[in-house]
Protein backbone atom coordinates (compact mmCIF):
# COMPACT_ATOMS: atom_id res chain seq x y z
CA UNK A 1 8.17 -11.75 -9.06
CA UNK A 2 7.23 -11.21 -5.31
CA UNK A 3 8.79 -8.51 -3.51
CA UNK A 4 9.33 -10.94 -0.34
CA UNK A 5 11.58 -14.17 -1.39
CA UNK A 6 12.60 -15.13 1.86
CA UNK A 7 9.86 -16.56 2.97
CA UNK A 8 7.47 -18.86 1.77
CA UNK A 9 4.29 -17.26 3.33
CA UNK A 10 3.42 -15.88 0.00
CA UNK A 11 3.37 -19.03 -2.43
CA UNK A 12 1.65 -21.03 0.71
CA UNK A 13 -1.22 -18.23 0.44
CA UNK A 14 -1.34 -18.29 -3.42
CA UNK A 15 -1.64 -22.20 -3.56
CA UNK A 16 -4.75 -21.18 -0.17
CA UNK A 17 -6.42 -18.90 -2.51
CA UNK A 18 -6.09 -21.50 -5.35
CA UNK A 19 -7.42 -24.34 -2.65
CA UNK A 20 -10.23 -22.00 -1.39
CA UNK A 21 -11.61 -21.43 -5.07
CA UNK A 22 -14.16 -24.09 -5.25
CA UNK A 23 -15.67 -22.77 -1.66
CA UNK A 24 -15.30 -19.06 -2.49
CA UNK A 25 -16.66 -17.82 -5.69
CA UNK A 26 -17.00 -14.64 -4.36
CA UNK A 27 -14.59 -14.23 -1.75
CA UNK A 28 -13.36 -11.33 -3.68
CA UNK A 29 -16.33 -9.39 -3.39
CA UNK A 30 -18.56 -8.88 -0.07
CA UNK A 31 -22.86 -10.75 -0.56
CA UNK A 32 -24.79 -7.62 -1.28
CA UNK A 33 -28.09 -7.05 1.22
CA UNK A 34 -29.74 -5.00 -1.23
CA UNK A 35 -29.18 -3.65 -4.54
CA UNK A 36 -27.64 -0.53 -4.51
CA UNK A 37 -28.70 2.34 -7.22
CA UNK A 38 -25.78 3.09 -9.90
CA UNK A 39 -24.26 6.60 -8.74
CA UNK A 40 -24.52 9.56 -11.37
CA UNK A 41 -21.01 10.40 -13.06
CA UNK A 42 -22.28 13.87 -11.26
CA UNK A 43 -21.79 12.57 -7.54
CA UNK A 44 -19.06 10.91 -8.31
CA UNK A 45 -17.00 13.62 -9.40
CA UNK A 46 -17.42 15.35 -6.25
CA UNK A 47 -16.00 12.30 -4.75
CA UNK A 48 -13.32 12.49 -6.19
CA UNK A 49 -12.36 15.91 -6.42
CA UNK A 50 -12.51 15.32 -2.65
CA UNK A 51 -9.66 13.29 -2.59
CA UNK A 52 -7.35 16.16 -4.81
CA UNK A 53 -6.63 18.93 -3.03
CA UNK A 54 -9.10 20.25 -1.60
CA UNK A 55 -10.82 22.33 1.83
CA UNK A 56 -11.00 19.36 3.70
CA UNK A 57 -7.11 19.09 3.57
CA UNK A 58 -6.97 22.76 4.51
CA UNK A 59 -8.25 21.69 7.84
CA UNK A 60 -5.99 18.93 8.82
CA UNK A 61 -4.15 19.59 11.88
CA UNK A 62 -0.75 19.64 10.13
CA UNK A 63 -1.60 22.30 7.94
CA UNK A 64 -4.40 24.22 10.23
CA UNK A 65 -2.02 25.20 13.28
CA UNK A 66 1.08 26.41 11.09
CA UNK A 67 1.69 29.38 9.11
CA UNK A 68 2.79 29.69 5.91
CA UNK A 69 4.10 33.08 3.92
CA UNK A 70 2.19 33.53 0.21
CA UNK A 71 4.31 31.78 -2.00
CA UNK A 72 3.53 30.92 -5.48
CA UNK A 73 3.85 26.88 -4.16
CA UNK A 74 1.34 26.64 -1.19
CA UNK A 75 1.07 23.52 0.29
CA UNK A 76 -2.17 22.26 -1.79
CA UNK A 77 -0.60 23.30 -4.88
CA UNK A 78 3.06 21.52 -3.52
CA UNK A 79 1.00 18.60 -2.38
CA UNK A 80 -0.65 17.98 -6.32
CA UNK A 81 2.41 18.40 -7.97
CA UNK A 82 4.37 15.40 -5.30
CA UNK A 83 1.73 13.54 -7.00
CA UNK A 84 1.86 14.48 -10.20
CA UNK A 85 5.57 13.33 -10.19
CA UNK A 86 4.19 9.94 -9.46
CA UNK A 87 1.81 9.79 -11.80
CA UNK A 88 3.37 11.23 -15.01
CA UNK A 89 6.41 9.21 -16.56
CA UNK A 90 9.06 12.14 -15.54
CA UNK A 91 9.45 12.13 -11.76
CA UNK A 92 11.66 14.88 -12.33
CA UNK A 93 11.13 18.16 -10.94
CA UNK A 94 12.05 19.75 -13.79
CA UNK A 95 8.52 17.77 -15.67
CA UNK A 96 5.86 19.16 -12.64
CA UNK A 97 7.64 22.74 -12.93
CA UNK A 98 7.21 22.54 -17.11
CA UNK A 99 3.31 21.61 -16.27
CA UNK A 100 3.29 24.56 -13.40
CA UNK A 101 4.00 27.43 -16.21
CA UNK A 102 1.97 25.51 -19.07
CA UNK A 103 -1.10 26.38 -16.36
CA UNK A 104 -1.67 22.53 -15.23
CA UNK A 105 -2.30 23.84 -11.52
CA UNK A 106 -3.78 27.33 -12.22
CA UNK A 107 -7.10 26.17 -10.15
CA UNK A 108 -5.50 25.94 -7.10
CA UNK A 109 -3.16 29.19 -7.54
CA UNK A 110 -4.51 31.20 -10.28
CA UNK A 111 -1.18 33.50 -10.42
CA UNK A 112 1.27 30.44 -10.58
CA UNK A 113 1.60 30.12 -14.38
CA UNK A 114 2.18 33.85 -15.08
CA UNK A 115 4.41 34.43 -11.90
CA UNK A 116 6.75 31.02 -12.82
CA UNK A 117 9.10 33.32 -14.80
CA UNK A 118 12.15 31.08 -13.94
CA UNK A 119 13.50 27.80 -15.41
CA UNK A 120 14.76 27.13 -12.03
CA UNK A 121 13.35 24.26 -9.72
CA UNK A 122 14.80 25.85 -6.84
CA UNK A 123 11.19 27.12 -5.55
CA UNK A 124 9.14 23.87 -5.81
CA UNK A 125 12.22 21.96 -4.38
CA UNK A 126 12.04 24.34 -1.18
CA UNK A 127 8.06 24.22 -1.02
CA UNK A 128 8.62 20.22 -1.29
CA UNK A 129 11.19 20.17 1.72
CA UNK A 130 8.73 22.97 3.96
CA UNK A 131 5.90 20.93 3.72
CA UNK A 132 5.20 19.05 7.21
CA UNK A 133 5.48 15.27 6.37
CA UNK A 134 2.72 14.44 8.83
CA UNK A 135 0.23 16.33 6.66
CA UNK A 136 1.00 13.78 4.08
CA UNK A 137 0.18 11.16 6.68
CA UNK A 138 -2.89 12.58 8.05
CA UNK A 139 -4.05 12.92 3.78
CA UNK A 140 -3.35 9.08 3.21
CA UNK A 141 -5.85 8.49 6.28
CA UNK A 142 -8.46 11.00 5.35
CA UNK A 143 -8.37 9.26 1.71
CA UNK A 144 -8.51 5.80 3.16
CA UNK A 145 -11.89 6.78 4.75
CA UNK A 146 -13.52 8.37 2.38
CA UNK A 147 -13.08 5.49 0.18
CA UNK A 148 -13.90 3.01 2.57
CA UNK A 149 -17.53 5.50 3.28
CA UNK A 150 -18.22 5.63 0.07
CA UNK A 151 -19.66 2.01 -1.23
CA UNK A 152 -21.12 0.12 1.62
CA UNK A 153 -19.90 -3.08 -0.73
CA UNK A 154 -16.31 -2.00 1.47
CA UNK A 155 -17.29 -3.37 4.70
CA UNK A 156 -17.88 -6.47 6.28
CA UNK A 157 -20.87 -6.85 8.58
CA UNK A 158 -19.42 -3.24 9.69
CA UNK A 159 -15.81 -3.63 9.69
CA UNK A 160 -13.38 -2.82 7.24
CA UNK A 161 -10.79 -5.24 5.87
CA UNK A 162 -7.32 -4.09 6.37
CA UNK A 163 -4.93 -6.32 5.08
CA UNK A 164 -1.40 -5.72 6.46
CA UNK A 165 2.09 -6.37 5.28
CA UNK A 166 5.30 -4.66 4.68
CA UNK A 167 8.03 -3.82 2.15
CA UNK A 168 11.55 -2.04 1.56
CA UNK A 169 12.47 0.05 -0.77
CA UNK A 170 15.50 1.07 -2.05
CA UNK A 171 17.53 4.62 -1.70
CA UNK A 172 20.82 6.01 -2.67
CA UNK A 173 22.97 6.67 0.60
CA UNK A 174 22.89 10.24 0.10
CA UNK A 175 23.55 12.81 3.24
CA UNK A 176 21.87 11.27 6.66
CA UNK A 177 20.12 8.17 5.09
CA UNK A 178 22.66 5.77 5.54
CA UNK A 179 22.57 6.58 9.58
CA UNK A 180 18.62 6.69 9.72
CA UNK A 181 17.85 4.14 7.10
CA UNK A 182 21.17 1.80 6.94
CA UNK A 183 21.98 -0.76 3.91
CA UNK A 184 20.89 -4.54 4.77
CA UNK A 185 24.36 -6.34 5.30
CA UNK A 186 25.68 -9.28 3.44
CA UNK A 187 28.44 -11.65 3.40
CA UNK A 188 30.85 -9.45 1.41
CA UNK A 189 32.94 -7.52 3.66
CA UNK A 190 32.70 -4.11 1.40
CA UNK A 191 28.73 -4.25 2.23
CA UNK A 192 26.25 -3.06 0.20
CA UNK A 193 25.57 0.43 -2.10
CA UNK A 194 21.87 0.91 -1.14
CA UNK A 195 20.29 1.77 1.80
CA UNK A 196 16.44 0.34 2.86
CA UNK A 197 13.65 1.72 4.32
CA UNK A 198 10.60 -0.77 5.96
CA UNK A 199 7.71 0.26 4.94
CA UNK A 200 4.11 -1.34 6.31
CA UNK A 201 0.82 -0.38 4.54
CA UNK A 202 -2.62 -1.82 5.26
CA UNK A 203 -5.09 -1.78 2.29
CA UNK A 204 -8.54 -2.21 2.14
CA UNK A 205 -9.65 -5.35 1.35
CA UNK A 206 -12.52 -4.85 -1.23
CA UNK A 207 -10.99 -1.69 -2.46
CA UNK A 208 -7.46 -1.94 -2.60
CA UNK A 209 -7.35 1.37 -1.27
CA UNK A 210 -3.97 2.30 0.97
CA UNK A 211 -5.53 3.05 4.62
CA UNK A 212 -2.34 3.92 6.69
CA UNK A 213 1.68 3.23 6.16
CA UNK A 214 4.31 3.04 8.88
CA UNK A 215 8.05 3.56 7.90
CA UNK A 216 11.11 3.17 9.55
CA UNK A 217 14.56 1.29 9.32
CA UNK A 218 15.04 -2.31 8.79
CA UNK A 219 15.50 -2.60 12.43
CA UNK A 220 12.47 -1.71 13.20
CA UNK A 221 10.32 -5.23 13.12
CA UNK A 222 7.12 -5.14 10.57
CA UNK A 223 5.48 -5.94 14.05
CA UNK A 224 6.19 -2.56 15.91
CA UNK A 225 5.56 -0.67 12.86
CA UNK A 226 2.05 -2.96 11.91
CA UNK A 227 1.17 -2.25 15.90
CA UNK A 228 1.41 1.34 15.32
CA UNK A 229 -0.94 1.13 12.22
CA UNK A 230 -3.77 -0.58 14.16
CA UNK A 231 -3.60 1.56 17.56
CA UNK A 232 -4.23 5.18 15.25
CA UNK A 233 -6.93 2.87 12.61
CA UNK A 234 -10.30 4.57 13.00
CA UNK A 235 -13.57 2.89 13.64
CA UNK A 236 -13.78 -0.65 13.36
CA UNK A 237 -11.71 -3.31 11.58
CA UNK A 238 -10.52 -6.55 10.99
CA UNK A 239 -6.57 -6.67 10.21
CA UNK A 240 -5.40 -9.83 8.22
CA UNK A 241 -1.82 -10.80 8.25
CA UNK A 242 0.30 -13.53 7.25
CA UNK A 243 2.66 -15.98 9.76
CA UNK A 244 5.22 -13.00 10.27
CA UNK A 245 2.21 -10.55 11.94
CA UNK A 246 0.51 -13.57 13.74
CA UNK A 247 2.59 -12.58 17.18
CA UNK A 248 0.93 -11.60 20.52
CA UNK A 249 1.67 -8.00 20.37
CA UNK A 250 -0.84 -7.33 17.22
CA UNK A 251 -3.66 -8.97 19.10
CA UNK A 252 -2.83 -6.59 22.22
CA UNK A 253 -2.79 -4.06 20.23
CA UNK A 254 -5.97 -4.67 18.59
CA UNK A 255 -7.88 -5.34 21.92
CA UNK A 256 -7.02 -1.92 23.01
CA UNK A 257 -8.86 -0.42 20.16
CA UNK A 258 -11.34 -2.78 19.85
CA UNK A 259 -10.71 -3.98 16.38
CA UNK A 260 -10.53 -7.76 15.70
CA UNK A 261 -7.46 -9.41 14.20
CA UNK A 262 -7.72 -12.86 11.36
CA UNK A 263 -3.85 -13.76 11.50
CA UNK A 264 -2.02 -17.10 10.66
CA UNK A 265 0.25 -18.75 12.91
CA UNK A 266 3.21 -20.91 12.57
CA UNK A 267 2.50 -24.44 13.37
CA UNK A 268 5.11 -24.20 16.36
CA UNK A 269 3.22 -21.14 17.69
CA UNK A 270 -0.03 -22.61 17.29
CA UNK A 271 1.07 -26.10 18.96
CA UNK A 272 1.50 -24.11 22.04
CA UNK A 273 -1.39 -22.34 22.29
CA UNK A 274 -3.09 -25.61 22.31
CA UNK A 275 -0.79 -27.37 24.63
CA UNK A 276 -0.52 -30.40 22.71
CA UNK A 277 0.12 -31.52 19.08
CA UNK A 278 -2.21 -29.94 16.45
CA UNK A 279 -5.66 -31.18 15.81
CA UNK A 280 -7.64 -30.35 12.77
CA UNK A 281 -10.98 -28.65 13.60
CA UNK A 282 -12.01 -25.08 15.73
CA UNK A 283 -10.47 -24.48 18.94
CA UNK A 284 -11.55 -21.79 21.39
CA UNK A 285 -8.47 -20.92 23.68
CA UNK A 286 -6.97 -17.89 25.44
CA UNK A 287 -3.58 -16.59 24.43
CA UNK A 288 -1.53 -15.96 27.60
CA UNK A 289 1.76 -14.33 26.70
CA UNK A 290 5.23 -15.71 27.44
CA UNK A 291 8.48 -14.30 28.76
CA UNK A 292 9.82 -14.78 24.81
CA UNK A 293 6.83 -12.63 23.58
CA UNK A 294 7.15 -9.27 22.55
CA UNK A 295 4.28 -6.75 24.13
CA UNK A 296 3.02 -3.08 23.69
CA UNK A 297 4.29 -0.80 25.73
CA UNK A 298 1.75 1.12 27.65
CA UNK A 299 -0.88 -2.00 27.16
CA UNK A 300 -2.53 -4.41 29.16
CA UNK A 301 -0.68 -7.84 29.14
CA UNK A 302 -3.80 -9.67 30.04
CA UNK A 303 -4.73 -12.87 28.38
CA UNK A 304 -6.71 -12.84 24.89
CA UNK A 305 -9.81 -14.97 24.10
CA UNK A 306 -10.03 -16.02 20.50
CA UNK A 307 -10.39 -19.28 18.49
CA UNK A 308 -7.98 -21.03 16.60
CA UNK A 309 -8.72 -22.81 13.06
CA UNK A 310 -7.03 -25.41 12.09
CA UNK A 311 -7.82 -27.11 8.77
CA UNK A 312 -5.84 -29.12 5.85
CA UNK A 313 -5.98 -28.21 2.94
CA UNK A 314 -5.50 -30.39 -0.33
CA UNK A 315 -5.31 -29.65 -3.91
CA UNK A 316 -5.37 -31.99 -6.68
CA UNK A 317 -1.27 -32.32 -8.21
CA UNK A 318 0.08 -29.78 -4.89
CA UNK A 319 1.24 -31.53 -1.47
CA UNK A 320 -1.53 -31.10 1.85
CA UNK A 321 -0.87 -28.07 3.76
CA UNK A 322 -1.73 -27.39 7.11
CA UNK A 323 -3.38 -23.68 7.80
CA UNK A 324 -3.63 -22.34 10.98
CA UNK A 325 -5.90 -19.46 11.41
CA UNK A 326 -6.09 -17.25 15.10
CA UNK A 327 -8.93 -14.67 15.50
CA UNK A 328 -10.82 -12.71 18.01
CA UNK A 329 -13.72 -13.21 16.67
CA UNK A 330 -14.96 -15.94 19.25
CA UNK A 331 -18.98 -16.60 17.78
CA UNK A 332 -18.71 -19.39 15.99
CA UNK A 333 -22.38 -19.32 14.91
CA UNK A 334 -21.97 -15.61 13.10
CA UNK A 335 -18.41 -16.18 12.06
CA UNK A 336 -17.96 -20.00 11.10
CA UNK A 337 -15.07 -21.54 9.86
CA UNK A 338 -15.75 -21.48 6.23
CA UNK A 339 -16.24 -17.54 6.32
CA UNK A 340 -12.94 -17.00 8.12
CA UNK A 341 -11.11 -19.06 5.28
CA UNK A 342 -13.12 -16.99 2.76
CA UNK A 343 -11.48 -14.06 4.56
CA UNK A 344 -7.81 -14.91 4.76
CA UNK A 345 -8.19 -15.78 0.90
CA UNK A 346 -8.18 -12.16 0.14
CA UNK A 347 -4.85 -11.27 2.41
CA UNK A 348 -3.22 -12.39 -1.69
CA UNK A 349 -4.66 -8.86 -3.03
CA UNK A 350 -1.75 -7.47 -0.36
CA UNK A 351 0.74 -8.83 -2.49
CA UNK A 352 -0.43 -7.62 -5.72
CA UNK A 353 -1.52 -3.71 -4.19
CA UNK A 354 2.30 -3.88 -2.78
CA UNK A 355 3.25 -4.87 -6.62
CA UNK A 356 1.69 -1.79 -8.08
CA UNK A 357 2.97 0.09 -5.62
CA UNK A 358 6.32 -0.58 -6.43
CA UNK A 359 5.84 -1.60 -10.09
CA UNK A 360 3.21 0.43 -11.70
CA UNK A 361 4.06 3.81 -10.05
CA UNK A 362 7.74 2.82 -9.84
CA UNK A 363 8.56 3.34 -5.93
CA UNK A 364 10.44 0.52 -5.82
CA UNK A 365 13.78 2.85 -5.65
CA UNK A 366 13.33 6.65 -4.52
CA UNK A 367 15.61 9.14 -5.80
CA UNK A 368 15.29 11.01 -2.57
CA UNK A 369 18.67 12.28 -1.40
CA UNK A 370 17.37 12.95 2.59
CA UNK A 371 15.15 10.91 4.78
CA UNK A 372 12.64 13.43 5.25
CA UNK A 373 12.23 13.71 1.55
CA UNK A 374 11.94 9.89 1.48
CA UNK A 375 9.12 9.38 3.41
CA UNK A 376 7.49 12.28 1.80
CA UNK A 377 7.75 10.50 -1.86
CA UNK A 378 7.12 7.31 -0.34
CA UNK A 379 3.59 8.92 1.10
CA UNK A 380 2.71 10.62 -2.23
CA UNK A 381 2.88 7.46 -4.28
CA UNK A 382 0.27 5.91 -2.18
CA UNK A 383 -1.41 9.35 -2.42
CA UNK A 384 -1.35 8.77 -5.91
CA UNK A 385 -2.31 5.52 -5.80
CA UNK A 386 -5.64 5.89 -4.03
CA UNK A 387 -6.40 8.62 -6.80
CA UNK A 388 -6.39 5.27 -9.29
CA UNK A 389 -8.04 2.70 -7.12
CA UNK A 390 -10.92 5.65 -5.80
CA UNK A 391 -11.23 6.42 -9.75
CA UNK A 392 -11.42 2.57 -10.17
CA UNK A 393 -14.38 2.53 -7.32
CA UNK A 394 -16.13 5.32 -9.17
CA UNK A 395 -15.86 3.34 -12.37
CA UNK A 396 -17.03 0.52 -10.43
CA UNK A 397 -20.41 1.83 -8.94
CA UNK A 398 -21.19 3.63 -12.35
CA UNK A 399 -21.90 0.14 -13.96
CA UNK A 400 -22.31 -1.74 -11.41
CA UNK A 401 -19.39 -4.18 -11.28
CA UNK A 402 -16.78 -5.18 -8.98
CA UNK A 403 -13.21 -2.75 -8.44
CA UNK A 404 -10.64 -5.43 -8.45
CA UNK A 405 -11.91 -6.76 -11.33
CA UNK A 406 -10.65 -4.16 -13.42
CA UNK A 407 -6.86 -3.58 -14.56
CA UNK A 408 -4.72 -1.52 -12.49
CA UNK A 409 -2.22 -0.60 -15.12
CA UNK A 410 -4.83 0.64 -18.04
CA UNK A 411 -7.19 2.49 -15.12
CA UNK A 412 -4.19 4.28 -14.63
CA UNK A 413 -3.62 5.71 -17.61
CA UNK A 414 -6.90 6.75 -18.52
CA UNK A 415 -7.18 8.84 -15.48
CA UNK A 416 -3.26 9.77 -16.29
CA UNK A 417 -5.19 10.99 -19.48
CA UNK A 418 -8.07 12.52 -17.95
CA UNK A 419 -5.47 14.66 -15.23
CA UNK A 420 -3.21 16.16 -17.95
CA UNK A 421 -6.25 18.52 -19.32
CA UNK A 422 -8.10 18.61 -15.95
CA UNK A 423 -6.26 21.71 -14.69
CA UNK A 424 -6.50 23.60 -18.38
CA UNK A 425 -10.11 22.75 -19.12
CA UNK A 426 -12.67 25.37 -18.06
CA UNK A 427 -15.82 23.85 -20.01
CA UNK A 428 -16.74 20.04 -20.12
CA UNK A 429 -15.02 18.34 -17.21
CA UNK A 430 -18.05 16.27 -16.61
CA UNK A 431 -18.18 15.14 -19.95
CA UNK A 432 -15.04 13.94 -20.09
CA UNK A 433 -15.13 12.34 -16.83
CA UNK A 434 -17.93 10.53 -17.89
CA UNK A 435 -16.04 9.35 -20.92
CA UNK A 436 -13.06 8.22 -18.47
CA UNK A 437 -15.90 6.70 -16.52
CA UNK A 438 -16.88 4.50 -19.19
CA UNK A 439 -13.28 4.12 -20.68
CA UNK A 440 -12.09 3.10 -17.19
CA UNK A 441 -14.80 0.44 -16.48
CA UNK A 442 -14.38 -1.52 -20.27
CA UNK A 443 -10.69 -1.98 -18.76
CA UNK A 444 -11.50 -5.72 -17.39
CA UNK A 445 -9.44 -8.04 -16.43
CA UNK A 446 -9.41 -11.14 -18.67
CA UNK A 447 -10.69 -14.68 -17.64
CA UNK A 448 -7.95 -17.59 -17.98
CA UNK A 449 -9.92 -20.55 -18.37
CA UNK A 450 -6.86 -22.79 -18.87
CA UNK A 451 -4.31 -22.54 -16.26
CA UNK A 452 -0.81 -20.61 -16.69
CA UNK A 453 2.26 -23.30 -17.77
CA UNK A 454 4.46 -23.69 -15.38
CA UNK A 455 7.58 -21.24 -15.40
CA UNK A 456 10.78 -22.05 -13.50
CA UNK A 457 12.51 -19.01 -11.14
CA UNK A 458 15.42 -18.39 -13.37
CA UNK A 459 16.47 -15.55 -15.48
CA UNK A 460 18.53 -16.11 -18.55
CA UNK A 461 21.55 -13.88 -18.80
CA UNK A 462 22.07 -10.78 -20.36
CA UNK A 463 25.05 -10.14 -22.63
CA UNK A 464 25.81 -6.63 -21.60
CA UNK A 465 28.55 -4.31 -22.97
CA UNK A 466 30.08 -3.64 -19.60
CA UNK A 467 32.18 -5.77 -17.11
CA UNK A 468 30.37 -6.53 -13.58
CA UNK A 469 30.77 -3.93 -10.57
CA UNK A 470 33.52 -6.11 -8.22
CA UNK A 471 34.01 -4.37 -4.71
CA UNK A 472 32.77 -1.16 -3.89
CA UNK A 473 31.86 1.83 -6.09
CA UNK A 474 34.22 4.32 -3.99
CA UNK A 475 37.09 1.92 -5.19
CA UNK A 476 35.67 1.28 -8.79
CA UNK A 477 35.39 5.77 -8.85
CA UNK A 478 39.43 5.56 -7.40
CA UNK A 479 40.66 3.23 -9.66
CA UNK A 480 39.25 5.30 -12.46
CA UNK A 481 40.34 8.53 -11.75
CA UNK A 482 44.18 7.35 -11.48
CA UNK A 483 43.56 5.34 -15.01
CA UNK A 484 42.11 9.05 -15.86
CA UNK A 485 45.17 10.47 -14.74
CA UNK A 486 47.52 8.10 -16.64
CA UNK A 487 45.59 8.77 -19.84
């Protein structure tokens, strides 16, 4: 199921993607301009061990301008083991201390097996709390770009594809996270039990790679925290959203950085930008904000140049649908219309990278019990998740084939596998990463030739041994203690 039901953005760009087909045959992967040499399982280990920790995290600002007394948990070795709570089964801390005395992280501290003489968790639990949450942040971006850098099959004429969209996910109100992250209200007058945090990630297009994440409450718009993404992005890209991100204040904020911006508009926003009912066809305009606009602060509120598309699209058995397309990218000779389309076709893969998020590294509810500790598991999954999809890439330029053609689910447990010993081995690492290499890139994902049957969006009930939860759970643990009592 999709992890956004209330709006219908995300079937309309299925059923695009499905339209698009025919015209895109390889929308999912950028034209090569020349062939590119395999890379040798030898290069591509240093790649990745690049993205573990490693010296370049050392220097990160985060970590370089604070001091830290010699514990048995430094930060590096505190930083492998938040992942390593993603990535094994047991997110418990109890499973990454077991793995710190069996020696799994004896490369990074090579006293931390033999001085681990407790059973206690109460060490790692402190490391995990002293470790500054922006380092995490500034890791996710120094991931994102050495993915990005390392196939030039990532970019697009020179920019790199960031697809954008947002989440929540779901937390127990423990201590201060019902004030800083409250629980989405409903019509029952007791509320709700869990608490949300808004979460808004932009992933690489061609990689599915996470780039950056903004988090905050759920009133916080996806808009502020998507405008924050693209004024720290570095370089050069080209952010794709759906309707809810097609607003004037993500094109001022990618102006200011000089990024571009391929968003879709409602039909009531793009009627007037026009100034007059919509007309198939490509429109060059300039988007002049209103007094019901939301801006920036701190940026220019200048008028924008772009174009806007406008096409109809119709597939055989589905009803027409009207697409409206607004980007800066005003040459119509380099960027026609038929490339742009190509383009938004791929903002899908957001949906499905947000799925394995969630899904496959099981995120969807954190068992955090403060909000700093929330953001800091929220971080380390996609930490964790760019291990897969770089070890996917690697996979990927060994044979020559495309990343997201390959299954997320069994990539991720061979290099699950491949971790376990990779911290206990001292001979043969290359050998066996050559073997996950070759184990990883076999894991394709299978061609349908005859289309999925139609399933209808109902779930059939459960017969479960226990009555339904009426009314709050502070009543429900009341009302059993005095039954308690009377017993």
């Amino acid at each position: 199921m999709l992890h956004k039901s209330e709006d219908s953005t995300d079937m309309y760009a299925y059923n695009i993607l499905c339209i698009l087909n025919t015209i895109q045959k390889n929308a999912l992967k950028p034209k090569p301009r020349n062939a590119q040499p395999r890379f040798t399982p030898a290069q591509l280990l240093r790649f990745f061990l690049q993205l573990l920790p490693h010296r370049a995290l050392r220097q990160l600002p985060a970590l370089k301008n604070k001091t830290f007394y010699d514990r048995l948990f430094t930060p590096l070795v505190t930083l492998w083991y938040l992942l390593f709570q993603r990535l094994h089964h047991d997110h418990s801390l109890d499973a990454a201390l077991a793995d710190a005395q069996a020696g799994g992280a004896d490369r990074l501290n090579r006293r931390l097996s033999r001085g681990l003489v407790s059973c206690s968790t109460a060490s790692y639990s402190d490391a995990r709390q002293r470790l500054p949450g922006e380092f995490l942040v500034e890791a996710l971006r120094l991931q994102g770009r050495k993915i990005t850098r390392l196939s030039p099959t990532a970019l697009w004429r020179g920019l790199v594809v960031a697809l954008l969209d947002g989440s929540t996910v779901r937390l127990r109100p423990e201590r201060n996270i019902p004030k800083e992250f409250p629980p989405h209200g409903n019509q029952h007058p007791n509320g709700t039990y869990w608490c949300l945090m808004r979460v808004v990630v932009s992933f690489c297009g061609f990689t599915g790679a996470a780039l950056d994440c903004t988090l905050g409450s759920t009133h916080l718009s996806e808009q502020a925290l998507g405008g924050e993404i693209i004024l720290r992005a570095p370089g050069r890209c080209l952010f794709i959203g759906d309707r809810n991100f097609g607003v004037f204040r993500l094109v001022q904020a990618a102006r200011a950085k000089q990024h571009h911006v391929l968003l879709r508009l409602t039909d009531v926003r793009a009627a007037k930008l026009l100034g007059h009912a919509l007309r198939l066809g490509d429109h060059a305009l300039t988007w002049k904000p209103t007094r019901h606009d939301q801006v920036q602060p701190g940026l220019s509120k200048a008028p924008l140049a772009g174009r806007l598309l406008v096409v109809q699209l119709q597939r055989s058995g589905f009803r027409a649908q009207r697409l409206c397309l607004f980007t800066t990218l005003d040459d119509v000779a380099q960027y026609p219309m038929a490339e742009m389309l190509r383009l938004y076709g791929l903002r899908w893969l957001i949906e499905l990278d947000l799925r394995y998020v969630k899904a496959q590294m099981d995120s969807a509810q954190l068992e955090a019990r403060s909000t700093d500790m929330a953001r800091k598991e929220w971080l380390a999954t996609l930490l964790a998740y760019n291990l897969i999809r770089a070890a996917m890439l690697c996979a990927a330029l060994h044979q020559g084939i495309q990343p997201l053609g390959l299954s997320f689910s069994a990539s991720r447990r061979r290099l699950e596998y491949w971790l376990r010993d990779f911290g206990r081995t001292k001979a043969g690492v290359r050998a066996t990463w050559e073997r996950t290499l070759t184990e990883i890139s076999q894991c394709q994902l299978p061609r349908r030739h005859p289309p999925r049957p139609n399933e209808p969006r109902a779930q059939r009930h459960l017969r479960e041994a226990y009555p339904p939860l009426l009314g709050s759970r502070a009543q429900a643990r009341k009302k059993l203690q005095q039954h308690a009592g009377i017993s």
